[in-house]
C-alpha atoms as a PDB file:
ATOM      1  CA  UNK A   1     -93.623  40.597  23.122  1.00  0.00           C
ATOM      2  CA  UNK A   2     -91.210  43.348  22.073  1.00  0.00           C
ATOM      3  CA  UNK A   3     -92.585  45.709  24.428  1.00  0.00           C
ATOM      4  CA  UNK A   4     -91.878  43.026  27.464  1.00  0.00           C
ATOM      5  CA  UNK A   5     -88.286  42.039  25.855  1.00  0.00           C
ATOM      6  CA  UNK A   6     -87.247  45.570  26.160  1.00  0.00           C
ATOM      7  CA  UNK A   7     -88.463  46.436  29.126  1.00  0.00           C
ATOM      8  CA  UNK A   8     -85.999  47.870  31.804  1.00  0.00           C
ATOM      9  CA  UNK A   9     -86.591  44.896  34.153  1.00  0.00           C
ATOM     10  CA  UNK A  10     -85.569  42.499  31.469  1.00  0.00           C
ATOM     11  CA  UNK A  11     -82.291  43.765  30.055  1.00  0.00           C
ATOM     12  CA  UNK A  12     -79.879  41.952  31.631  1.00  0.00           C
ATOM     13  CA  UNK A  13     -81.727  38.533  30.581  1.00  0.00           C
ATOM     14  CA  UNK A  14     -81.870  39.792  27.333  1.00  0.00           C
ATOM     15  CA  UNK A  15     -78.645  40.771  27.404  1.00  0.00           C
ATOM     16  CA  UNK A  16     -76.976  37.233  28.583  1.00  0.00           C
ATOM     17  CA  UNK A  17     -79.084  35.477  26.010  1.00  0.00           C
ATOM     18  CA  UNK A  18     -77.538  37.681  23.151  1.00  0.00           C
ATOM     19  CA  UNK A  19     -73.990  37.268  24.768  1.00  0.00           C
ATOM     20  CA  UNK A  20     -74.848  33.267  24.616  1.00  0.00           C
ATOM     21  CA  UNK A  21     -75.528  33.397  21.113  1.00  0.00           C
ATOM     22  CA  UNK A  22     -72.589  35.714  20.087  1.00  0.00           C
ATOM     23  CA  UNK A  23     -69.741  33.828  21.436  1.00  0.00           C
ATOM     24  CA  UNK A  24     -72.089  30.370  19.765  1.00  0.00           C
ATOM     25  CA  UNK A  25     -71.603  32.596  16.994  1.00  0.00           C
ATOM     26  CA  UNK A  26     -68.225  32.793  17.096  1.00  0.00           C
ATOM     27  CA  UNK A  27     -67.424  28.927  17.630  1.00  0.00           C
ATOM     28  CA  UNK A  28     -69.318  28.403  14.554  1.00  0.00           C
ATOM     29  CA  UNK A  29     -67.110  30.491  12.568  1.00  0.00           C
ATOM     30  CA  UNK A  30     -64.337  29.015  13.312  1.00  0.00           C
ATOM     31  CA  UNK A  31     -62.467  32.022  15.726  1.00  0.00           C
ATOM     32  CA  UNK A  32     -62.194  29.682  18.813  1.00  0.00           C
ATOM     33  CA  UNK A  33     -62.919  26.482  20.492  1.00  0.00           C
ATOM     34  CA  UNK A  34     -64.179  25.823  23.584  1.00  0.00           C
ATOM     35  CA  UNK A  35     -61.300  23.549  24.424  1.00  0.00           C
ATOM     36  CA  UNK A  36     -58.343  25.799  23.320  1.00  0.00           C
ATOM     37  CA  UNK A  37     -59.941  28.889  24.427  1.00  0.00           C
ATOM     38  CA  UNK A  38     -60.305  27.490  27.849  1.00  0.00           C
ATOM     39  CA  UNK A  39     -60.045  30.904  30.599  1.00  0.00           C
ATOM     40  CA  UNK A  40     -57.722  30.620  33.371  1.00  0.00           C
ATOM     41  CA  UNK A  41     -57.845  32.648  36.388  1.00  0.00           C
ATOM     42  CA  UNK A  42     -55.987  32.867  39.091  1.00  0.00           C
ATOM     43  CA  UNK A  43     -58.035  32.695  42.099  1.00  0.00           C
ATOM     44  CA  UNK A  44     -58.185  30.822  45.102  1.00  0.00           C
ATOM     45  CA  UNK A  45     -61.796  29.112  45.920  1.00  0.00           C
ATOM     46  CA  UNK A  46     -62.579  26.002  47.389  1.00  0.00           C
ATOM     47  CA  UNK A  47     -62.431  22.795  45.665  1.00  0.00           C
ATOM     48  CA  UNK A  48     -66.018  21.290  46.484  1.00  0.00           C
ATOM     49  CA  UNK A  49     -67.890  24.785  45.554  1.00  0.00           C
ATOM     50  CA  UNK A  50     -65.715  24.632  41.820  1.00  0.00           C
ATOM     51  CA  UNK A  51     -66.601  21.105  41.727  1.00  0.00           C
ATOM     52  CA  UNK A  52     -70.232  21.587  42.351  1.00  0.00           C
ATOM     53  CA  UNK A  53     -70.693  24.763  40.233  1.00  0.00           C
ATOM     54  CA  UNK A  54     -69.418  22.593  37.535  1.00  0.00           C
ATOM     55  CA  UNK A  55     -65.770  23.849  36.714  1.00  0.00           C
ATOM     56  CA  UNK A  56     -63.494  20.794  35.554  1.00  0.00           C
ATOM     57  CA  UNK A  57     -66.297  18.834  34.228  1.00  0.00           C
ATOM     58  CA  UNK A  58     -66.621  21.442  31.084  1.00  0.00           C
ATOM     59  CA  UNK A  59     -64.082  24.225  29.519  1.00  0.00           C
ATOM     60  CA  UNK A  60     -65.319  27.427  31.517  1.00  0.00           C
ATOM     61  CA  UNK A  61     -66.257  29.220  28.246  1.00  0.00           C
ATOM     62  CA  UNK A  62     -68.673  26.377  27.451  1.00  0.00           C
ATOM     63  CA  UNK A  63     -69.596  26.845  30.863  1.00  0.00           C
ATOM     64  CA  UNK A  64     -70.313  30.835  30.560  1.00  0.00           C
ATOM     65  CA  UNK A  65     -72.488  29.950  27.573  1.00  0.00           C
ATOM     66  CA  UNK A  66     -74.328  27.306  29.983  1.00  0.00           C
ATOM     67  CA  UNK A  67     -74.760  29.648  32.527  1.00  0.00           C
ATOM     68  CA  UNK A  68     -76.239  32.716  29.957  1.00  0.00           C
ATOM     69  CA  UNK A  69     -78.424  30.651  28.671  1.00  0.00           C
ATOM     70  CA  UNK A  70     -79.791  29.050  32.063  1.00  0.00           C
ATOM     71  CA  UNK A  71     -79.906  32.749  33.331  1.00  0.00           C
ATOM     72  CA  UNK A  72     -81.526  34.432  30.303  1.00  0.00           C
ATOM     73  CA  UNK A  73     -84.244  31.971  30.070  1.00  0.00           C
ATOM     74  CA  UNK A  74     -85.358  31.548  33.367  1.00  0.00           C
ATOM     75  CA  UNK A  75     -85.166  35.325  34.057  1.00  0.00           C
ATOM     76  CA  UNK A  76     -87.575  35.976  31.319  1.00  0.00           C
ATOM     77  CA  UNK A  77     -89.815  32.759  32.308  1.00  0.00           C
ATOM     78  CA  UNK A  78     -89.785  34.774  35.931  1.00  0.00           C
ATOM     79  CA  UNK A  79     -90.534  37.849  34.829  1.00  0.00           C
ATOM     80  CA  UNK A  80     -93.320  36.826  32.176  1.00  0.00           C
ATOM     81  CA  UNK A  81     -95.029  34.601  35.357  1.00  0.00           C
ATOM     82  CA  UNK A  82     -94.344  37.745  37.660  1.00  0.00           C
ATOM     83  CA  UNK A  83     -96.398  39.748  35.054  1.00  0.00           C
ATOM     84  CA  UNK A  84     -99.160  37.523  34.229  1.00  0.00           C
ATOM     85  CA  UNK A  85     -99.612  37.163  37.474  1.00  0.00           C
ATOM     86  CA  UNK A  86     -99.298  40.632  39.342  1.00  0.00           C
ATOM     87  CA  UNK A  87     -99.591  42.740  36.213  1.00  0.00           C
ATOM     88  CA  UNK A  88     -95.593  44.054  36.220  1.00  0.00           C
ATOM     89  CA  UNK A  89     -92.438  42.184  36.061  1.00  0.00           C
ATOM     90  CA  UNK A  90     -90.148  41.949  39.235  1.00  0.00           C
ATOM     91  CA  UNK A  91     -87.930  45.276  39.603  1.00  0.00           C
ATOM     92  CA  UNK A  92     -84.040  44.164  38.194  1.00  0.00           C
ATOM     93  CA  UNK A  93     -83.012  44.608  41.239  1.00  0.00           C
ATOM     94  CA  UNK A  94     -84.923  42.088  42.761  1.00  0.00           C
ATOM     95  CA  UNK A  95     -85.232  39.665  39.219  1.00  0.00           C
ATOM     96  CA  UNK A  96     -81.418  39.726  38.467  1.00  0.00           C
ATOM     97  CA  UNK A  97     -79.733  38.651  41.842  1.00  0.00           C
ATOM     98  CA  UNK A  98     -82.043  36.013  42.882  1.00  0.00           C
ATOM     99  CA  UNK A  99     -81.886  34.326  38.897  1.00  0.00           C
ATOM    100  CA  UNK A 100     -78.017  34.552  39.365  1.00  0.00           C
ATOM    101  CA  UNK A 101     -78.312  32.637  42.742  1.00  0.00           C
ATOM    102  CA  UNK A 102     -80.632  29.871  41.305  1.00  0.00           C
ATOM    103  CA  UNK A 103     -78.676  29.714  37.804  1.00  0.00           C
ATOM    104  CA  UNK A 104     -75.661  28.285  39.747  1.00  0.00           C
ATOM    105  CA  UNK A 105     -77.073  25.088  41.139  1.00  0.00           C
ATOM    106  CA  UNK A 106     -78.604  24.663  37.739  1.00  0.00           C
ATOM    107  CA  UNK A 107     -75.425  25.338  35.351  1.00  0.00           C
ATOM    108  CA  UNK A 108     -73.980  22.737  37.768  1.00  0.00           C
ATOM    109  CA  UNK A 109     -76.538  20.152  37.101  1.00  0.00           C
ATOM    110  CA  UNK A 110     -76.562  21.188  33.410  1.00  0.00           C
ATOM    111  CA  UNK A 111     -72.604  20.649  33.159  1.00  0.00           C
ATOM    112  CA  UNK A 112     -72.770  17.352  34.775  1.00  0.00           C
ATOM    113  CA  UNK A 113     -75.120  16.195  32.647  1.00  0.00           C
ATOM    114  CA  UNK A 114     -73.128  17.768  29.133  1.00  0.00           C
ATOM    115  CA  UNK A 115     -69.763  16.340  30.373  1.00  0.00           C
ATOM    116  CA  UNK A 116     -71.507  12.110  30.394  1.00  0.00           C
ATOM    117  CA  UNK A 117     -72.370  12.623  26.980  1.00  0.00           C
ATOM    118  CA  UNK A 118     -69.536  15.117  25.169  1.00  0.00           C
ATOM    119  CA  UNK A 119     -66.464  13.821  24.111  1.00  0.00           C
ATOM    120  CA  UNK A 120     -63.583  13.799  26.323  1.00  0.00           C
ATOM    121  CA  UNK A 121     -60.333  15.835  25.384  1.00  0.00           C
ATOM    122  CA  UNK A 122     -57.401  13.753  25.380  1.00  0.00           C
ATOM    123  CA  UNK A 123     -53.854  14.722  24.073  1.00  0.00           C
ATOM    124  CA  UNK A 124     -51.696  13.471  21.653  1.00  0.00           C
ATOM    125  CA  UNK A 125     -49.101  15.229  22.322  1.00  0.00           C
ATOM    126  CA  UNK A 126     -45.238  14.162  22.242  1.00  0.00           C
ATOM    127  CA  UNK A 127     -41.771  15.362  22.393  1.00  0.00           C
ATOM    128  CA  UNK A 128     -39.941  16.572  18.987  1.00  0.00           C
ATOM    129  CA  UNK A 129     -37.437  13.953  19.631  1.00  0.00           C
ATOM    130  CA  UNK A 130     -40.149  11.030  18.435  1.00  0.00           C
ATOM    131  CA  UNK A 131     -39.491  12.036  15.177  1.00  0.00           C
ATOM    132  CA  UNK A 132     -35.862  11.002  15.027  1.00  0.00           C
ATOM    133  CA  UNK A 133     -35.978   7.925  12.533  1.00  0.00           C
ATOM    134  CA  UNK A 134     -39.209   8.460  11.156  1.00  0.00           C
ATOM    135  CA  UNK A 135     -39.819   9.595   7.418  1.00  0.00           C
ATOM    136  CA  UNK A 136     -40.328  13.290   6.305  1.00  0.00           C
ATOM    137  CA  UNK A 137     -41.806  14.895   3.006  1.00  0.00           C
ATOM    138  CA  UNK A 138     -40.595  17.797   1.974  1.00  0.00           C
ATOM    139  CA  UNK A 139     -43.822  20.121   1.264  1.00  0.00           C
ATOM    140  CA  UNK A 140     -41.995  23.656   0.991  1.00  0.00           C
ATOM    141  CA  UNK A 141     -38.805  24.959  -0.698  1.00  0.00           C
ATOM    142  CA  UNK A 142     -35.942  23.459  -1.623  1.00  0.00           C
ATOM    143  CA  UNK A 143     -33.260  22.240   0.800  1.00  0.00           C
ATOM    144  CA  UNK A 144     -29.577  22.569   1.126  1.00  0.00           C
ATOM    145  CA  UNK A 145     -27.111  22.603   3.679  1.00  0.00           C
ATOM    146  CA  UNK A 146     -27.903  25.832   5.472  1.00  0.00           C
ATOM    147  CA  UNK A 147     -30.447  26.762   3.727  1.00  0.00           C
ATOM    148  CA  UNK A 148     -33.099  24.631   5.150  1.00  0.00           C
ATOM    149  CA  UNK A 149     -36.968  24.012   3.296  1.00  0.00           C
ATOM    150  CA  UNK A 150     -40.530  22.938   5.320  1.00  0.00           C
ATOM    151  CA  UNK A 151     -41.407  19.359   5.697  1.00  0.00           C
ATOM    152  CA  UNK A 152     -44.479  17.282   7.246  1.00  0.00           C
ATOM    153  CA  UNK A 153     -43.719  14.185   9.055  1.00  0.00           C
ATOM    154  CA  UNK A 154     -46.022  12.096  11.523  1.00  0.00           C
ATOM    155  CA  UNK A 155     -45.404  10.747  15.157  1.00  0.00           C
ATOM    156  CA  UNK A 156     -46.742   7.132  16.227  1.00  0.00           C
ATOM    157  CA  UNK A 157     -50.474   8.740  17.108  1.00  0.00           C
ATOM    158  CA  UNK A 158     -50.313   9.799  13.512  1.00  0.00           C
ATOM    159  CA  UNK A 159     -50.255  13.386  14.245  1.00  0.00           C
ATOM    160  CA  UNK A 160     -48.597  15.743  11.605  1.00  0.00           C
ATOM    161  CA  UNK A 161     -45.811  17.460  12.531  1.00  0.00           C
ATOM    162  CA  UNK A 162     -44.415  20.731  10.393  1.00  0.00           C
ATOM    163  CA  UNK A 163     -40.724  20.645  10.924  1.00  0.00           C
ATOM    164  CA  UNK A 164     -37.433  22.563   9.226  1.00  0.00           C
ATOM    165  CA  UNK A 165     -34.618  20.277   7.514  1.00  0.00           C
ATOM    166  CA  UNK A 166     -31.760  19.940   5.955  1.00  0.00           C
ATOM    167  CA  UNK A 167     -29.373  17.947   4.865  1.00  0.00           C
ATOM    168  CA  UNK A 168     -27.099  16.088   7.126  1.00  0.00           C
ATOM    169  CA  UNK A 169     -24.388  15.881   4.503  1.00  0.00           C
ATOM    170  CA  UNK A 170     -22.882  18.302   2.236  1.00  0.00           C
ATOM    171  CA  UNK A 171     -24.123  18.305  -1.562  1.00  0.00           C
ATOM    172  CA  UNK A 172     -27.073  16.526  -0.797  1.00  0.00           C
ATOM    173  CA  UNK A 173     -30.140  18.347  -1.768  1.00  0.00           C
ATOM    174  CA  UNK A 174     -33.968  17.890  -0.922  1.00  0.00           C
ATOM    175  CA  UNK A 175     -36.468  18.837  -3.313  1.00  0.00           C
ATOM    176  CA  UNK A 176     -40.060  19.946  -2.290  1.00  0.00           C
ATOM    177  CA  UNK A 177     -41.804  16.776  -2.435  1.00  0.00           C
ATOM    178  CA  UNK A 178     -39.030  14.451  -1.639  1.00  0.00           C
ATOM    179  CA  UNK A 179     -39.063  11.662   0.813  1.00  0.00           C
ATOM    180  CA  UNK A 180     -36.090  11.916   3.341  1.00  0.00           C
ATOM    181  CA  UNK A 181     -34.968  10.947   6.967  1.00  0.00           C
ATOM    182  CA  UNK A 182     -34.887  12.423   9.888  1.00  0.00           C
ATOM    183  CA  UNK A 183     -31.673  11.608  11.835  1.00  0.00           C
ATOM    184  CA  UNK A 184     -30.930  13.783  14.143  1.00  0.00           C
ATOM    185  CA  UNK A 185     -32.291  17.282  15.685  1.00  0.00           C
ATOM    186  CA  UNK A 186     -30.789  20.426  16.544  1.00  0.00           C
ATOM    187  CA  UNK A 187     -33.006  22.621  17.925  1.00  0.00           C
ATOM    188  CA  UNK A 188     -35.838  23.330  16.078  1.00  0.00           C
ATOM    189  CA  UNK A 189     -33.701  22.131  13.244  1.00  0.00           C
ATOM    190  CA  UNK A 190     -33.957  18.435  11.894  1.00  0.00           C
ATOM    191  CA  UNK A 191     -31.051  16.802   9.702  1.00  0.00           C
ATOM    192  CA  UNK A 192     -31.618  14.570   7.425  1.00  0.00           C
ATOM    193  CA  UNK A 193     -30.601  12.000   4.712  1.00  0.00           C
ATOM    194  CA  UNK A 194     -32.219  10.332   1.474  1.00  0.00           C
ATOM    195  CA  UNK A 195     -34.294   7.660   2.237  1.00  0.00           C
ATOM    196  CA  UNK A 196     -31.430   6.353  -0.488  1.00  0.00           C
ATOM    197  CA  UNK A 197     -28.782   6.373   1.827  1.00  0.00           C
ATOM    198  CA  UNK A 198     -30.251   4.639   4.579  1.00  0.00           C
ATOM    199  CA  UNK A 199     -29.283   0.704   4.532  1.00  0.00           C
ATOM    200  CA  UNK A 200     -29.987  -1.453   6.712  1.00  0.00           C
ATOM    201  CA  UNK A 201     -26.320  -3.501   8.414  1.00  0.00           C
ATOM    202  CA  UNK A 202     -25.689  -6.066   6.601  1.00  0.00           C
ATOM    203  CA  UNK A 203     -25.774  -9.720   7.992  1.00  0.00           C
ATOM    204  CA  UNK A 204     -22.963 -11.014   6.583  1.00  0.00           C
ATOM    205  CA  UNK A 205     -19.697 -11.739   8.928  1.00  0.00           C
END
């Protein structure tokens, strides 16, 4: 089995197969994600041959790993048939081109059929500006005016947001843990006030 692994004929099946499990490898530790690390490439190619190959349906590095692993295997089931059969594997020359060709039809069936049952991305994502009127926590230093400290607050999807404030007023200051509000934003700066200076207008004519 070695012996036929590391045969000439085979090494670039052998070689996509290890590639596969490398960058699975690398997923699994935590160094990308097949959603953010999403390659772009600027290149002009018709719509329906993208489409049908697959691209949109899947991030294309999820796709790569689709096609190494559609490649690698059915090289090796080739060659292994080619030898049991005639006694030798299939020259690369031959083996490695006509895989490629048949691996693309198949990667596009294969993505099809991962993209029904994976979860679809979606995005959460919203302008800074939400945050105006919503409640921070301090998490990070200690704030003062110009001198501004870390805070966490959350937008309406309940995503966390890591912002800078400080106080709106002069005197005031924010300790880390404290509660305050976010009033207004300049910049990347938010001001804010104690949540014990905000009152509600009063009702009374």
């Amino acid at each position: 089995m070695l012996s036929f692994l590391a045969a000439s004929e085979n090494v670039a099946f052998v070689t996509a197969i290890l590639l596969m499990l490398l960058i699975g490898v690398v997923q699994l530790i935590g160094l990308g994600h097949f959603a953010d690390g999403d390659l772009h490439a600027d290149v002009h190619v018709d719509a329906d041959l993208l489409s049908w190959l697959g691209v949109g349906r899947l991030p294309l590095l999820m796709l790569l790993v689709v096609f190494l692993a559609i490649f690698g295997i059915a090289g090796l089931i080739l060659q292994q048939a080619v030898a049991d059969w005639t006694g030798a594997p299939l020259d690369a020359w031959i083996a490695v081109p006509a895989v490629a060709v048949a691996s693309l039809p198949l990667t596009g069936l294969a993505a099809r059929g991962l993209a029904r049952i994976l979860p679809q991305d979606h995005t959460t994502a919203v302008p800074l500006e939400v945050l105006i009127g919503t409640t921070a926590q301090v998490i990070t230093g200690r704030a003062t005016l110009g001198s501004p400290a870390r805070a966490r607050a959350q937008d309406h999807h309940g995503q966390a947001h890591y912002v800078m404030v400080e106080p709106d007023q002069s005197g005031q200051v924010f300790e880390e843990g404290e509660r305050v509000l976010l009033v207004r934003r300049e910049g990347e700066l938010f001001r804010a006030i104690s949540r014990g200076d905000f009152r509600l207008p009063s009702l009374e004519s």
